[in-house]
Each structure stands twice: as structure tokens, then as C-alpha cells.
PDB file of N, CA and C in Angstrom:
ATOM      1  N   UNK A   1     -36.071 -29.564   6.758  1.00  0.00           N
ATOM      2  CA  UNK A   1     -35.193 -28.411   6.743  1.00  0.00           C
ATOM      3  C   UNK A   1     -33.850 -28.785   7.362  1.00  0.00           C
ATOM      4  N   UNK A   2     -32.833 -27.904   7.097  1.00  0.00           N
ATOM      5  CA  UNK A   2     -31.505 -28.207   7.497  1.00  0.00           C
ATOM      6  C   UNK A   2     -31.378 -27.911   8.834  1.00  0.00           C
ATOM      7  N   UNK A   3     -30.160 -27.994   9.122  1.00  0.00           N
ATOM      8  CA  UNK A   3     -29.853 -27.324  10.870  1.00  0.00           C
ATOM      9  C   UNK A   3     -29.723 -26.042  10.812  1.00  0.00           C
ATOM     10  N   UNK A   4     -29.409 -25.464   9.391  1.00  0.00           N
ATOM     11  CA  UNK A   4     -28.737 -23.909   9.532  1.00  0.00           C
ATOM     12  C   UNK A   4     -30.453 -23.065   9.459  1.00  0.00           C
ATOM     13  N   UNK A   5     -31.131 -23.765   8.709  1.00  0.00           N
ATOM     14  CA  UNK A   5     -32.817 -22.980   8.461  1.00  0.00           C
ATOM     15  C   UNK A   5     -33.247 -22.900   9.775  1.00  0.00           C
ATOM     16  N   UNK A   6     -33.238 -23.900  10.937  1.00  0.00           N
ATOM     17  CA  UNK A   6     -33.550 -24.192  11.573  1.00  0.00           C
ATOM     18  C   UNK A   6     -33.305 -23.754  12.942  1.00  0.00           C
ATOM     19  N   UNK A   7     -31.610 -22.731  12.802  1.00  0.00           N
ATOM     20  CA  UNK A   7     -30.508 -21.858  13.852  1.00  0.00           C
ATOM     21  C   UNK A   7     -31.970 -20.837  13.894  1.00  0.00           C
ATOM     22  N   UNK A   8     -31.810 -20.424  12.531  1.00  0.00           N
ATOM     23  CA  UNK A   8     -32.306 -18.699  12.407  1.00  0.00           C
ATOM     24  C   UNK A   8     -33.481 -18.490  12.708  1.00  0.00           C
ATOM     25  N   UNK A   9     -34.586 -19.639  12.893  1.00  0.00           N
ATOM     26  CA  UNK A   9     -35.802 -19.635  13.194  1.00  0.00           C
ATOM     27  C   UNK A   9     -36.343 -18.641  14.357  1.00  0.00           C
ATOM     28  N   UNK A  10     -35.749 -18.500  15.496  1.00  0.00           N
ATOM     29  CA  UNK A  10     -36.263 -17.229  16.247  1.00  0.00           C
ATOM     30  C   UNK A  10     -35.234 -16.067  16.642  1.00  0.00           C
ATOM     31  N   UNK A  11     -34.377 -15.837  15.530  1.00  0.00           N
ATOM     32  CA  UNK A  11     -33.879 -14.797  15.374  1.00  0.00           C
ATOM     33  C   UNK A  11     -34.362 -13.523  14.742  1.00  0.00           C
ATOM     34  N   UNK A  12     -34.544 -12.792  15.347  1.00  0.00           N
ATOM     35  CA  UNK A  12     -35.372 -11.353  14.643  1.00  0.00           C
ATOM     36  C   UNK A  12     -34.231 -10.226  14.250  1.00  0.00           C
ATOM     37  N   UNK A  13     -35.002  -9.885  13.322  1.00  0.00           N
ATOM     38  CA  UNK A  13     -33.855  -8.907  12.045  1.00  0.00           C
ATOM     39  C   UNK A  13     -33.933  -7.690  12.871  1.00  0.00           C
ATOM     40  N   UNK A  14     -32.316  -6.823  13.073  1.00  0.00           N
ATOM     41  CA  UNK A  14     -32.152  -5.948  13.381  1.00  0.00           C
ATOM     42  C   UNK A  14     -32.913  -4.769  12.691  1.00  0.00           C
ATOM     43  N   UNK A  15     -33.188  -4.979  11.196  1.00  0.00           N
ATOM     44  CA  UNK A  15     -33.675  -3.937  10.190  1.00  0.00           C
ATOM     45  C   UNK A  15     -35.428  -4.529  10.755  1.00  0.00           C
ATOM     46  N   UNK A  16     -35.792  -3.636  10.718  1.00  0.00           N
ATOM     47  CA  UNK A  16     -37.261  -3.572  10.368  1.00  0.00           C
ATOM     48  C   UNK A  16     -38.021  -3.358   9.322  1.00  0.00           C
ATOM     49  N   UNK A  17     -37.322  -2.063   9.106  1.00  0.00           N
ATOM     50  CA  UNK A  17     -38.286  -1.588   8.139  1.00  0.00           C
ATOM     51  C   UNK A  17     -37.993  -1.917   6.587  1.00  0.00           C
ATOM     52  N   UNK A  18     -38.935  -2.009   5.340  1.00  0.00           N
ATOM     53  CA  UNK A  18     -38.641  -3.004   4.746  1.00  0.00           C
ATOM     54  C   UNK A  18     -37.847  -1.843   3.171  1.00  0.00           C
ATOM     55  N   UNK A  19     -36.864  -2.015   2.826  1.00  0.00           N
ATOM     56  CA  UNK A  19     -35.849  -0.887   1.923  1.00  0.00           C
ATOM     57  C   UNK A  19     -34.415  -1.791   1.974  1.00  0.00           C
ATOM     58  N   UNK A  20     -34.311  -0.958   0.976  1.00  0.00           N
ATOM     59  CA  UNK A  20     -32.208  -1.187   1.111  1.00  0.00           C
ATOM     60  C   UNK A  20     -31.725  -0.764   2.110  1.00  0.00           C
ATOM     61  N   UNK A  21     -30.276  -0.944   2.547  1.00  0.00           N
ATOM     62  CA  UNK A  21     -29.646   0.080   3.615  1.00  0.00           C
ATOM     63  C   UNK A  21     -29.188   1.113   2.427  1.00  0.00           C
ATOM     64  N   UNK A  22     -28.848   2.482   3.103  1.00  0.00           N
ATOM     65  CA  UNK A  22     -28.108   3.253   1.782  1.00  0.00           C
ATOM     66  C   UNK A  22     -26.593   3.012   2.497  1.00  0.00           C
ATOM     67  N   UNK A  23     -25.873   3.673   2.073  1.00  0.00           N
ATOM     68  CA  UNK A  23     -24.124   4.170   1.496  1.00  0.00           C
ATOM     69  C   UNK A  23     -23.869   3.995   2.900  1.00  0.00           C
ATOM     70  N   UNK A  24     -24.540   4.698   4.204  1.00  0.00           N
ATOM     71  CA  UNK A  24     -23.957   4.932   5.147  1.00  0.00           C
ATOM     72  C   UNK A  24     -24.127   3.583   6.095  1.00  0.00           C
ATOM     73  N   UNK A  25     -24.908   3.114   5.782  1.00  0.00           N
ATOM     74  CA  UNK A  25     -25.311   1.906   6.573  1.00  0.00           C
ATOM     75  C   UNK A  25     -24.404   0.897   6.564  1.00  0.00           C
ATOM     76  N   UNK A  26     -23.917   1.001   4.871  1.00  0.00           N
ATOM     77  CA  UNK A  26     -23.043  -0.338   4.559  1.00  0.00           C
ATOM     78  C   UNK A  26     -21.296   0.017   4.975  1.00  0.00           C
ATOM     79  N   UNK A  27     -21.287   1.992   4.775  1.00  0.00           N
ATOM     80  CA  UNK A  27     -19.803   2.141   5.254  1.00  0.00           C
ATOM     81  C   UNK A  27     -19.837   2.138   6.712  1.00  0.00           C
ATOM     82  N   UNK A  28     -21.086   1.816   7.191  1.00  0.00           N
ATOM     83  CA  UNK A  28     -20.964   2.216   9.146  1.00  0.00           C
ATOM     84  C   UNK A  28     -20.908   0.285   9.272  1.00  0.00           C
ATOM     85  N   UNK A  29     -20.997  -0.423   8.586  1.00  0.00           N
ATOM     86  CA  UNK A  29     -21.162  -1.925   8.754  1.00  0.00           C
ATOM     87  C   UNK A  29     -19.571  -2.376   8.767  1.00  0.00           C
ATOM     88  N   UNK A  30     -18.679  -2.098   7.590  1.00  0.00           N
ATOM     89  CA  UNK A  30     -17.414  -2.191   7.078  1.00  0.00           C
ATOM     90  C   UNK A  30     -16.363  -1.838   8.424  1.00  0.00           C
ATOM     91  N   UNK A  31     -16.831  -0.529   9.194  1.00  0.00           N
ATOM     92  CA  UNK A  31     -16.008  -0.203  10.326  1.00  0.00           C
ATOM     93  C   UNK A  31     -16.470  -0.765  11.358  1.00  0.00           C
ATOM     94  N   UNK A  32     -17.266  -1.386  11.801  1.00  0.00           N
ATOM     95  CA  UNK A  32     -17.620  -2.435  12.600  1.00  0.00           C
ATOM     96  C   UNK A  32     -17.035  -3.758  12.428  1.00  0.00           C
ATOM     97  N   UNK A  33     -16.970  -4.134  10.868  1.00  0.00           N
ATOM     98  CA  UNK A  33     -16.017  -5.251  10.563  1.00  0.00           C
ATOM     99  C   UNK A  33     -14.741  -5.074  11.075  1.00  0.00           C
ATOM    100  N   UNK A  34     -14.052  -4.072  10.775  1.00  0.00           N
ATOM    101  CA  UNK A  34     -12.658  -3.465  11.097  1.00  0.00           C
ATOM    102  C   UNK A  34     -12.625  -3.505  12.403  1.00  0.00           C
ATOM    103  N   UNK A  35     -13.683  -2.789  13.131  1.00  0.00           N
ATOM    104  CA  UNK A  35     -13.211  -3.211  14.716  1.00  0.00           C
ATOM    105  C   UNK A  35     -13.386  -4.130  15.035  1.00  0.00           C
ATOM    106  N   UNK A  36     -13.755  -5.578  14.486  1.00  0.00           N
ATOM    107  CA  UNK A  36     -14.326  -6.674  15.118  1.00  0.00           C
ATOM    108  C   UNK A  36     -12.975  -7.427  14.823  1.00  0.00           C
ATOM    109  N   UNK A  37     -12.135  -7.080  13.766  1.00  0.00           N
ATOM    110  CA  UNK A  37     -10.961  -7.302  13.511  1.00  0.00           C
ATOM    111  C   UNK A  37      -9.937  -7.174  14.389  1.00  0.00           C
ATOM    112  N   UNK A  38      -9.980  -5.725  15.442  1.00  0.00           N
ATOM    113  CA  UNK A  38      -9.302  -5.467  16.121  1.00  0.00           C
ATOM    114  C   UNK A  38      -8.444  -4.334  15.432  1.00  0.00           C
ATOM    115  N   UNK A  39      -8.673  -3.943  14.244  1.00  0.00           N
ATOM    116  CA  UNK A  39      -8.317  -2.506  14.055  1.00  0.00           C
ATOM    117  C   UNK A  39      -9.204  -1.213  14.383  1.00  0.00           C
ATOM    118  N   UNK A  40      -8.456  -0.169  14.384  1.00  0.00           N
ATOM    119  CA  UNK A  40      -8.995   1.025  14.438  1.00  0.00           C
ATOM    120  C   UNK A  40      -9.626   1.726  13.016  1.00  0.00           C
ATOM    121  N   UNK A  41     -10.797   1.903  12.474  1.00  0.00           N
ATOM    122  CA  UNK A  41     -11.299   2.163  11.558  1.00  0.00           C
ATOM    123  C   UNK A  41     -11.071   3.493  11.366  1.00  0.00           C
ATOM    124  N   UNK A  42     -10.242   4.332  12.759  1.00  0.00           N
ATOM    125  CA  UNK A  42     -10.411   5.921  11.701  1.00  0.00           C
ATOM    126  C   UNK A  42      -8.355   5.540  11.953  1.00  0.00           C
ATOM    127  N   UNK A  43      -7.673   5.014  11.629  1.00  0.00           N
ATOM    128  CA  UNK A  43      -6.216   5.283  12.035  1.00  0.00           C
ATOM    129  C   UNK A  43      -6.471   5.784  10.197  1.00  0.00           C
ATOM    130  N   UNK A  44      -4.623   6.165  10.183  1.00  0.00           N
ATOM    131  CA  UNK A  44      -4.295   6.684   8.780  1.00  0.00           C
ATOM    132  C   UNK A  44      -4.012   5.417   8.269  1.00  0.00           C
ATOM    133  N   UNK A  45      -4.948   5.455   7.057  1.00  0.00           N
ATOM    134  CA  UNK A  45      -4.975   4.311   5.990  1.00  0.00           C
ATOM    135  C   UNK A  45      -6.144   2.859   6.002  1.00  0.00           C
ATOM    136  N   UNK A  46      -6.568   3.317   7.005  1.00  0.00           N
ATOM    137  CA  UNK A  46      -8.010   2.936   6.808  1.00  0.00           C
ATOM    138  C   UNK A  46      -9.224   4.008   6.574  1.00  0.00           C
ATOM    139  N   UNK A  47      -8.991   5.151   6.701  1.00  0.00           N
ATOM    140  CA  UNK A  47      -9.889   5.667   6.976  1.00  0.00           C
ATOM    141  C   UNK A  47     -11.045   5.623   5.656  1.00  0.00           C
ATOM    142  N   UNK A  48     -10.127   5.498   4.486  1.00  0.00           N
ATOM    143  CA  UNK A  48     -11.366   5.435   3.489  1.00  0.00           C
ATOM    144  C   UNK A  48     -11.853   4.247   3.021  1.00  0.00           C
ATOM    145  N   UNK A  49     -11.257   3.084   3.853  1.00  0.00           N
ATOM    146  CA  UNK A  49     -11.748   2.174   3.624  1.00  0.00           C
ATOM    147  C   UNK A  49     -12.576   1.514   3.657  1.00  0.00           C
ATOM    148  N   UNK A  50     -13.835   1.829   4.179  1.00  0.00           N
ATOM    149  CA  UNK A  50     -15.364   1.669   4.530  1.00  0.00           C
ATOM    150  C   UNK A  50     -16.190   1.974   3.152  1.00  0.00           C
ATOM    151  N   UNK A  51     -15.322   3.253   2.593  1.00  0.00           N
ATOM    152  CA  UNK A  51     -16.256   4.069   1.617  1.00  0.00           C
ATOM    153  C   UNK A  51     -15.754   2.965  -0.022  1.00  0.00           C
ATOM    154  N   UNK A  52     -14.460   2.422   0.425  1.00  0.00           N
ATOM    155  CA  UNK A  52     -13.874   1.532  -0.836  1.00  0.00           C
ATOM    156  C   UNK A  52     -14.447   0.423  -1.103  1.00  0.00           C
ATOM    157  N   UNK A  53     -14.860   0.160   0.121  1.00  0.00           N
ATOM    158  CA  UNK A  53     -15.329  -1.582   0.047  1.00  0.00           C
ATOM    159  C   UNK A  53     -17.113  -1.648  -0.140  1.00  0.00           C
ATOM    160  N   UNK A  54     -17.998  -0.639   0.360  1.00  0.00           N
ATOM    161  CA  UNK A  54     -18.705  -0.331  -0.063  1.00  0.00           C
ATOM    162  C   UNK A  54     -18.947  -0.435  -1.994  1.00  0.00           C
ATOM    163  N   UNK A  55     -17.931   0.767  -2.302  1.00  0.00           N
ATOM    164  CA  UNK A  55     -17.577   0.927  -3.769  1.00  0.00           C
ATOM    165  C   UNK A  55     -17.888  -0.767  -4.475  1.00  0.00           C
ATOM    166  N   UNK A  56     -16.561  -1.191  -3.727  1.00  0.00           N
ATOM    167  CA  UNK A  56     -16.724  -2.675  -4.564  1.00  0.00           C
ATOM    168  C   UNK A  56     -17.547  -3.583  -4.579  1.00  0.00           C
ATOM    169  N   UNK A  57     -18.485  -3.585  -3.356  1.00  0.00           N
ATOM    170  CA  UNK A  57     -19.668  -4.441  -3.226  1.00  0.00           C
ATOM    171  C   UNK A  57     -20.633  -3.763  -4.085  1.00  0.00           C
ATOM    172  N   UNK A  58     -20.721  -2.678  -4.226  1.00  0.00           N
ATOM    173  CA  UNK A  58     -21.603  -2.272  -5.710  1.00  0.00           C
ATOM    174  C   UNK A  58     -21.000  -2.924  -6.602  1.00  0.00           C
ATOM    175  N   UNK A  59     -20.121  -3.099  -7.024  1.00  0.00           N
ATOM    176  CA  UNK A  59     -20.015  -3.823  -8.277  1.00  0.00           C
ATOM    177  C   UNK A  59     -20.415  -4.753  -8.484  1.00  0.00           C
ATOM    178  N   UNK A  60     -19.571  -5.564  -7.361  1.00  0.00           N
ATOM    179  CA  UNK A  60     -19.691  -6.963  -7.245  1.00  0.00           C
ATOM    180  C   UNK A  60     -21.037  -7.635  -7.265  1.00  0.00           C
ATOM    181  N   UNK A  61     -22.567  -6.656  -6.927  1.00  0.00           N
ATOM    182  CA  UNK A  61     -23.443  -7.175  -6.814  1.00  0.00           C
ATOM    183  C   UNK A  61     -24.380  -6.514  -7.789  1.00  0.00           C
ATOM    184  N   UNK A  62     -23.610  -5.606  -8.583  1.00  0.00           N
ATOM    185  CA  UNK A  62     -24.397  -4.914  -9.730  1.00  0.00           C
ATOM    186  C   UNK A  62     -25.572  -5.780 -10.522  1.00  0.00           C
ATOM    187  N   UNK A  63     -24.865  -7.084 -10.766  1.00  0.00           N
ATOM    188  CA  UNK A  63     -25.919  -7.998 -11.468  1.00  0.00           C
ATOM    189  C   UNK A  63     -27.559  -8.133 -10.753  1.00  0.00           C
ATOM    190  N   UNK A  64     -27.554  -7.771  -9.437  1.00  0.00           N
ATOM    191  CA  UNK A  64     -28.717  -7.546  -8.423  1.00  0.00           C
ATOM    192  C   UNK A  64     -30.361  -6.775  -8.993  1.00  0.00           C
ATOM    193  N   UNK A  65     -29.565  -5.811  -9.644  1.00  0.00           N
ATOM    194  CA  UNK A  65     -30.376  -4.566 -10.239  1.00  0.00           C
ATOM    195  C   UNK A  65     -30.849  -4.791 -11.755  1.00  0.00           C
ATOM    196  N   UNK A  66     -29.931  -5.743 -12.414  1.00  0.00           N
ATOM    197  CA  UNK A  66     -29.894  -6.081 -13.387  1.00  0.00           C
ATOM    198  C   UNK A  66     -31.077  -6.873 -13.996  1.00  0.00           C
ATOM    199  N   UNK A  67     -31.880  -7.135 -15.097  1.00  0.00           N
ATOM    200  CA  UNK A  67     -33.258  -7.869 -15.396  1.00  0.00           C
ATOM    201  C   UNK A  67     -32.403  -8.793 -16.550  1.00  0.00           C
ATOM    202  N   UNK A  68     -33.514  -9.950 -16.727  1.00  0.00           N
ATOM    203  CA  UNK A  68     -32.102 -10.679 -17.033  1.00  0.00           C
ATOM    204  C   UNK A  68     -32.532 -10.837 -18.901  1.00  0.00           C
ATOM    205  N   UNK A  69     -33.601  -9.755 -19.236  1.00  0.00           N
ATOM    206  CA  UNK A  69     -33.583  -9.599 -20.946  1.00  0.00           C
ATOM    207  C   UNK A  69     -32.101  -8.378 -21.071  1.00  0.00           C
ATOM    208  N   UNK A  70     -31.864  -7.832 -19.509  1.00  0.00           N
ATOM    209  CA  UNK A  70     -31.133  -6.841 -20.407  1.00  0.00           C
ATOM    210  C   UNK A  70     -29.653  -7.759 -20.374  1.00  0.00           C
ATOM    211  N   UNK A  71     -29.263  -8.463 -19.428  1.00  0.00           N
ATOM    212  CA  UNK A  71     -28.361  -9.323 -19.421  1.00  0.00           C
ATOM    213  C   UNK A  71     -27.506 -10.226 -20.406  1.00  0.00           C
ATOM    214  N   UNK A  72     -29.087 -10.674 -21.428  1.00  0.00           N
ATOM    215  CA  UNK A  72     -28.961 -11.279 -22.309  1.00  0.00           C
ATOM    216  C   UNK A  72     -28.749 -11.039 -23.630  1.00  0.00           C
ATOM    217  N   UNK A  73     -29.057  -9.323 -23.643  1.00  0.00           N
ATOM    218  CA  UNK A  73     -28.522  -8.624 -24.844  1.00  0.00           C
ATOM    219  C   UNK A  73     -27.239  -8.342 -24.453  1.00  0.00           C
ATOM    220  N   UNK A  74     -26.761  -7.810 -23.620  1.00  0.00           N
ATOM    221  CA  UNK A  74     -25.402  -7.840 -23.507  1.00  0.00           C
ATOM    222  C   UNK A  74     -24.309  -8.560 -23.753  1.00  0.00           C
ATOM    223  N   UNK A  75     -25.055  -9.773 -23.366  1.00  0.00           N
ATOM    224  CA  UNK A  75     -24.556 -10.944 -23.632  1.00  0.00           C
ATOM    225  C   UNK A  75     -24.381 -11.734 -25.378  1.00  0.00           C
ATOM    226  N   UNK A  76     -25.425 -11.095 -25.727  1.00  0.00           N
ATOM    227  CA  UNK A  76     -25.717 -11.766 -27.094  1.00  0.00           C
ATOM    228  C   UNK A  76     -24.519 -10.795 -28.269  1.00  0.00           C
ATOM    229  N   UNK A  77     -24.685  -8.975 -27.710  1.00  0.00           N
ATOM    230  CA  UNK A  77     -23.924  -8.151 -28.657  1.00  0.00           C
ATOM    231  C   UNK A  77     -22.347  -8.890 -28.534  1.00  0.00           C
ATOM    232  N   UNK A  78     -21.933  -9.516 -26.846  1.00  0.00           N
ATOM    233  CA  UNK A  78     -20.501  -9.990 -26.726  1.00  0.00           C
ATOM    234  C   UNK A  78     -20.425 -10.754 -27.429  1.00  0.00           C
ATOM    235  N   UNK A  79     -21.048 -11.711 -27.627  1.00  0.00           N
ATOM    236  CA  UNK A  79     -21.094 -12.955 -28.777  1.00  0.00           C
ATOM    237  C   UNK A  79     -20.879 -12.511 -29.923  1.00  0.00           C
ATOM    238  N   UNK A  80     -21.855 -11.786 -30.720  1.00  0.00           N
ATOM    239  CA  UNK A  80     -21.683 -11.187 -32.323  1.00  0.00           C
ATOM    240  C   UNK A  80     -20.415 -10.400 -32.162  1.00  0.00           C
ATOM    241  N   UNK A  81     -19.716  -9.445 -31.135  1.00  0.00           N
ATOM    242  CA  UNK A  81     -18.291  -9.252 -31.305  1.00  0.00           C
ATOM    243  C   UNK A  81     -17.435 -10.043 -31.664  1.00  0.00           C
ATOM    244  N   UNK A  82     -17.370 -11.181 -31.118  1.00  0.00           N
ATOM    245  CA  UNK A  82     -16.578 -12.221 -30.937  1.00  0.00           C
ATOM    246  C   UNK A  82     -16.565 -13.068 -31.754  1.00  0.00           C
ATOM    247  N   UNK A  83     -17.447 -13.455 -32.606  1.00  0.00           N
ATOM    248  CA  UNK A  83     -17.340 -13.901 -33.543  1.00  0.00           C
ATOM    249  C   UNK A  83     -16.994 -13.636 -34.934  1.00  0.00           C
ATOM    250  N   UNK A  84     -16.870 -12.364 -34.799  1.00  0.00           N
ATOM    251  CA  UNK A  84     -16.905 -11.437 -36.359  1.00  0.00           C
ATOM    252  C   UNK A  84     -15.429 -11.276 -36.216  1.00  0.00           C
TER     253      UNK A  84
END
């Protein structure tokens, strides 16, 4: 094993119990980032920014949820577009 497998070995997970986090977990995570930054997470013009970045990490990880026959039709209809 590496050195990094090997850090985490008696580190125990804050989460216990075994689920997703929901919406609030990940926008209460984002303002913790922000203060770890050294900003203020409720000033004007951050304030919705917890709920944005959230937003985009759904996207970004949409493929997560995704099975990968349905992937591959998607993939296959882009092709027959594209070629025609």
C-alpha cells in the first residue's frame, strides 16, 4: 500500500451513519470552506453561495447516479446525430 492508504488507516469518519448527506449538509460544508478561507459566508454576495456550488456539484457529479446502459444510449443517439 501507498503512504496516503496508509495516513487514513486510523482515522474514523465523522459520518456514521451509512446515506448521502442531503442539500444542507453539503451547503453547511461550502460555508465552512468559506470560513476556512477567511471569508464571512453570510456577508452580501456570498450569501447564496453555498446553495450555488452545491447546484454545481450536482452536475458535475450527475454521471454518479447514472447506469452506464443508460449512458451508452445517450451516447450512441449522439453518434447517429452526428453522423446523419
Amino acid at each position: 500500500m501507498n503512504s496516503n492508504v496508509h495516513a487514513l488507516e486510523g482515522i474514523t469518519p465523522l459520518r456514521t451513519e451509512v446515506g448521502r448527506p442531503d442539500r444542507a449538509d453539503v451547503e453547511a460544508a461550502f460555508r465552512t470552506i468559506i470560513r476556512w478561507a477567511g471569508d464571512d459566508p453570510e456577508r452580501e454576495g456570498l450569501i447564496e453561495t453555498p446553495a450555488r456550488m452545491a447546484r454545481s456539484f450536482e452536475e458535475f457529479f450527475v454521471g454518479y447516479a447514472q447506469t452506464q446502459s443508460n449512458s451508452c444510449k445517450k451516447l450512441s443517439r449522439k453518434s447517429k446525430v452526428m453522423t446523419k
